[in-house]
Protein backbone atom coordinates (compact mmCIF):
# COMPACT_ATOMS: atom_id res chain seq x y z
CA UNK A 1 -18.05 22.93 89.15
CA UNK A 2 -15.24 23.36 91.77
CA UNK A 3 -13.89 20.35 92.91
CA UNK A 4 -14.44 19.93 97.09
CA UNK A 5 -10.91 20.73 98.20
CA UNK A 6 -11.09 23.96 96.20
CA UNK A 7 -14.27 24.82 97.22
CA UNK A 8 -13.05 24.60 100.67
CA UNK A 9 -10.04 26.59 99.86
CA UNK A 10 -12.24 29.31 98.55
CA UNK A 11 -14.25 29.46 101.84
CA UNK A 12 -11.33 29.64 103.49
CA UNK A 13 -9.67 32.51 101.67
CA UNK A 14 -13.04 34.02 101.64
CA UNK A 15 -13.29 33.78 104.90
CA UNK A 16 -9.91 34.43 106.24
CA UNK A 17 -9.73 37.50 103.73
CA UNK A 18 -13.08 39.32 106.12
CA UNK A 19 -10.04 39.36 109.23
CA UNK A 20 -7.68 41.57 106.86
CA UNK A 21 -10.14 44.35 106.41
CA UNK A 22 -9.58 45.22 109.78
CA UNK A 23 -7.34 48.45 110.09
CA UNK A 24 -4.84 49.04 112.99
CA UNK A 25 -4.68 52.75 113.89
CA UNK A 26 -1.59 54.72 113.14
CA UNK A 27 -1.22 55.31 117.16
CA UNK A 28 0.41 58.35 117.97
CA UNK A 29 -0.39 58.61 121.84
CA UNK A 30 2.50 58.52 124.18
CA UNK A 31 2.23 55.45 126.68
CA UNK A 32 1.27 53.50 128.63
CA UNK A 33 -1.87 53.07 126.84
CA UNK A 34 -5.04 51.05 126.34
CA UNK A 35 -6.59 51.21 122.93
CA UNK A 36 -8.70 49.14 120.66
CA UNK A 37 -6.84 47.04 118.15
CA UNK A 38 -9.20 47.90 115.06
CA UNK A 39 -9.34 51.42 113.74
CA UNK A 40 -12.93 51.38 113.21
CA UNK A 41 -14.34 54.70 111.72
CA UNK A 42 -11.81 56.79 113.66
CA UNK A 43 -11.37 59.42 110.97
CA UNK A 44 -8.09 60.52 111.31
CA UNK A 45 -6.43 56.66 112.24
CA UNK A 46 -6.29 57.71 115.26
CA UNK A 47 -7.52 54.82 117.16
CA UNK A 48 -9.56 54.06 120.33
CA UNK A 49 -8.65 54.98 123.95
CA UNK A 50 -10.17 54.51 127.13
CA UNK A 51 -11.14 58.43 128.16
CA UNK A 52 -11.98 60.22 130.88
CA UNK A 53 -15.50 62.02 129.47
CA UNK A 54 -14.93 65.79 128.68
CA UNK A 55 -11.77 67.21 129.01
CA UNK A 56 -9.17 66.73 131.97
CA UNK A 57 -10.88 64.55 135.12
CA UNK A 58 -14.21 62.79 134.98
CA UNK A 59 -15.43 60.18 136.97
CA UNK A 60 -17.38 58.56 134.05
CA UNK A 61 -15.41 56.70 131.16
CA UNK A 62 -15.73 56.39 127.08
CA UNK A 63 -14.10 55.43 124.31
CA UNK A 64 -12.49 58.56 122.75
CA UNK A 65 -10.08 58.86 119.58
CA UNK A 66 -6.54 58.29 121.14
CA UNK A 67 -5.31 61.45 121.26
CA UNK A 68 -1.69 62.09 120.10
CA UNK A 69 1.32 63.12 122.28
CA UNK A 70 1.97 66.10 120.29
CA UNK A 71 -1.26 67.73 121.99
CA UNK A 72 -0.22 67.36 125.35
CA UNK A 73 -3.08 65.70 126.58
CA UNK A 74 -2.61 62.58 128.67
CA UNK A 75 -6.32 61.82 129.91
CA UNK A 76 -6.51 58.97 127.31
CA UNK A 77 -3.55 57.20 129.11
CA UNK A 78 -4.41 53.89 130.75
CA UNK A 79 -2.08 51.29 132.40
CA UNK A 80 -2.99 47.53 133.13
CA UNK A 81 -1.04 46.24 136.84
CA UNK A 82 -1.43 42.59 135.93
CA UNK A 83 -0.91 41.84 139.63
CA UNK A 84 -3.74 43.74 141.11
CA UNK A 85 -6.08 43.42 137.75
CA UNK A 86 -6.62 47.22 137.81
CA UNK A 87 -6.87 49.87 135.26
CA UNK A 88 -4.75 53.06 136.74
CA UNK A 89 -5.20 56.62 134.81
CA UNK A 90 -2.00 57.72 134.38
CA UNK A 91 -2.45 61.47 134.46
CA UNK A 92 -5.11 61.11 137.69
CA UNK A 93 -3.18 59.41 139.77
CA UNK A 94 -4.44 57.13 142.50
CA UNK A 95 -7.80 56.38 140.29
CA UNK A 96 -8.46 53.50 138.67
CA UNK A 97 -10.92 52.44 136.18
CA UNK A 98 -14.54 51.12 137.99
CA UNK A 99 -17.53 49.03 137.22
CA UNK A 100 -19.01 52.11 138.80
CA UNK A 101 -22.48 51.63 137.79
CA UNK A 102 -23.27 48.33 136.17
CA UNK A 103 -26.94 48.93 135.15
CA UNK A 104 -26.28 52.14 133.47
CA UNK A 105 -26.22 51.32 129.63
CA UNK A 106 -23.83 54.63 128.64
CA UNK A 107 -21.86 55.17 131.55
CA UNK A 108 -21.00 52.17 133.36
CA UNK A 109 -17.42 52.45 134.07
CA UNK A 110 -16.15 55.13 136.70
CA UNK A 111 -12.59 56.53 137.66
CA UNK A 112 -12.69 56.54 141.10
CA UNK A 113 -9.89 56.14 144.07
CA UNK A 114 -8.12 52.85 143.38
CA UNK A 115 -8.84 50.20 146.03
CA UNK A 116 -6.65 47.08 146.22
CA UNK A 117 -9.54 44.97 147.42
CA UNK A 118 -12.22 46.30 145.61
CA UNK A 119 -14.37 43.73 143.09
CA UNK A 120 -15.31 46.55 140.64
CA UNK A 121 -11.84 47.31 139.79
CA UNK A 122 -10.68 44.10 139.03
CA UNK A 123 -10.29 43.47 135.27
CA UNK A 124 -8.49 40.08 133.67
CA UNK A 125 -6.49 40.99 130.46
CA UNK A 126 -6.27 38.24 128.24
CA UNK A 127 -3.14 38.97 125.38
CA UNK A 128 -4.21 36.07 123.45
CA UNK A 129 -7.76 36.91 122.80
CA UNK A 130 -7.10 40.82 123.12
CA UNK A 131 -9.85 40.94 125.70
CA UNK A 132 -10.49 42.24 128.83
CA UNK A 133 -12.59 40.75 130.54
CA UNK A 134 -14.79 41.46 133.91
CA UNK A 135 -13.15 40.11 137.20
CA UNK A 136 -16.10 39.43 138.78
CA UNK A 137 -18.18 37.88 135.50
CA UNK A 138 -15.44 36.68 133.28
CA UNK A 139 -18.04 36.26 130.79
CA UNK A 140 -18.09 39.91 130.11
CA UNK A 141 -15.76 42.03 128.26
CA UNK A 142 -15.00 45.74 128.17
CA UNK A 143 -16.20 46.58 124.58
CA UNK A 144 -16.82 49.65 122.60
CA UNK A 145 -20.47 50.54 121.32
CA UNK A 146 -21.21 50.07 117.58
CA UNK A 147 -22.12 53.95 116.68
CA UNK A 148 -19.11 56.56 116.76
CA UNK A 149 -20.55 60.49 117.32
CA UNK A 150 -17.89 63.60 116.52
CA UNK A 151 -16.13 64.76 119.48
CA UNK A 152 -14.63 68.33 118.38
CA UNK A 153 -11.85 67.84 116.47
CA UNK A 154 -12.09 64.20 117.83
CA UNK A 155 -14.19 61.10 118.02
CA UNK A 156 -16.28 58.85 120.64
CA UNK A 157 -18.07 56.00 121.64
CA UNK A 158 -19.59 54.59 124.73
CA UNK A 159 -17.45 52.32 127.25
CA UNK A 160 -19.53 49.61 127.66
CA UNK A 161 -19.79 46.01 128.78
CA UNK A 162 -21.15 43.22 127.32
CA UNK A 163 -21.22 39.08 127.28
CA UNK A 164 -18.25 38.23 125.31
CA UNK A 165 -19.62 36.11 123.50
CA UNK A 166 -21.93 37.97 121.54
CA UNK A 167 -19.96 41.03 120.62
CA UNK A 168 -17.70 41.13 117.13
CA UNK A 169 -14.04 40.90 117.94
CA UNK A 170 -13.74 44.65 116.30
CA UNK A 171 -15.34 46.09 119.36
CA UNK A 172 -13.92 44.13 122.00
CA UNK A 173 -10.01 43.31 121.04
CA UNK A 174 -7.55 45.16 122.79
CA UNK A 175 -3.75 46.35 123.03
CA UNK A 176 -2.14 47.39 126.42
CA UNK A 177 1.26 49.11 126.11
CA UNK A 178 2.25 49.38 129.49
């Protein structure tokens, strides 16, 4: 029988031990970038982005394997403007990331002219947590779905939101390279 303090330490290790199965992506994008801290299923490391859907300008979002420098494709570069809370594209300039349409389950973030002022482009990045979080309903977070689906040569998943609460760090933790 284990004695209580080592039964405790063996939950803990246990326990501790389910955090370090969680894979960083080998991130070969060129910056400033947005992506999600855990690898996930991304088949080739690549890692998650925020996306513009399809190639080149969209004014719907996803999740989309971060696609690396060497291509010459940019549309999966994000920054974060602390100041103003907003999500810029970095290729499309003057368009920010939207809470276009909220009640739309698969596409409810937009890219759509930045406005300073504007509630649906406000975002809060927290560094500590890794989230980011809904301006206007801090108890949301900008999350990734569950299910991947091939993408040509690449990978994606929906750009969703959801209460933070209730969605697994995996899909909701992420690093801003500005």
């Amino acid at each position: 029988m284990l004695r209580p303090s080592l039964l405790s330490a063996t939950i803990i290790a246990c326990c501790g031990a389910s955090a370090a199965f969680a894979e960083a992506p080998v991130l070969q994008s060129g910056t400033p970038v947005i992506y999600l801290a855990d690898n996930l299923d991304e088949k080739d490391k690549l890692g998650w982005c925020i996306d513009t859907e399809g190639r080149g300008f969209a004014e719907t979002l996803q999740s989309h394997s971060c696609k690396p420098a060497s291509r010459g494709v940019t549309d999966t570069q994000f920054s974060y403007d602390d100041a103003s809370g907003q999500i810029r594209s970095v290729p499309f300039e003057g368009k920010c990331m939207t809470l276009s349409d909220p009640d739309n389950a698969e596409w409810p973030f937009g890219l759509l002219d930045c406005i300073s002022d504007a509630p649906a482009q406000k975002f809060v990045y927290d560094a500590a947590s890794k989230e980011i979080r809904i301006g206007s309903d801090p108890s949301k977070c900008v999350v990734v779905a569950p299910t991947s689906i091939a993408a040509g040569p690449f990978m994606s998943r929906d750009l969703i939101y959801a209460d933070c609460g209730s969605v697994e760090e995996k899909f909701k933790q992420w690093i801003v390279k500005n």
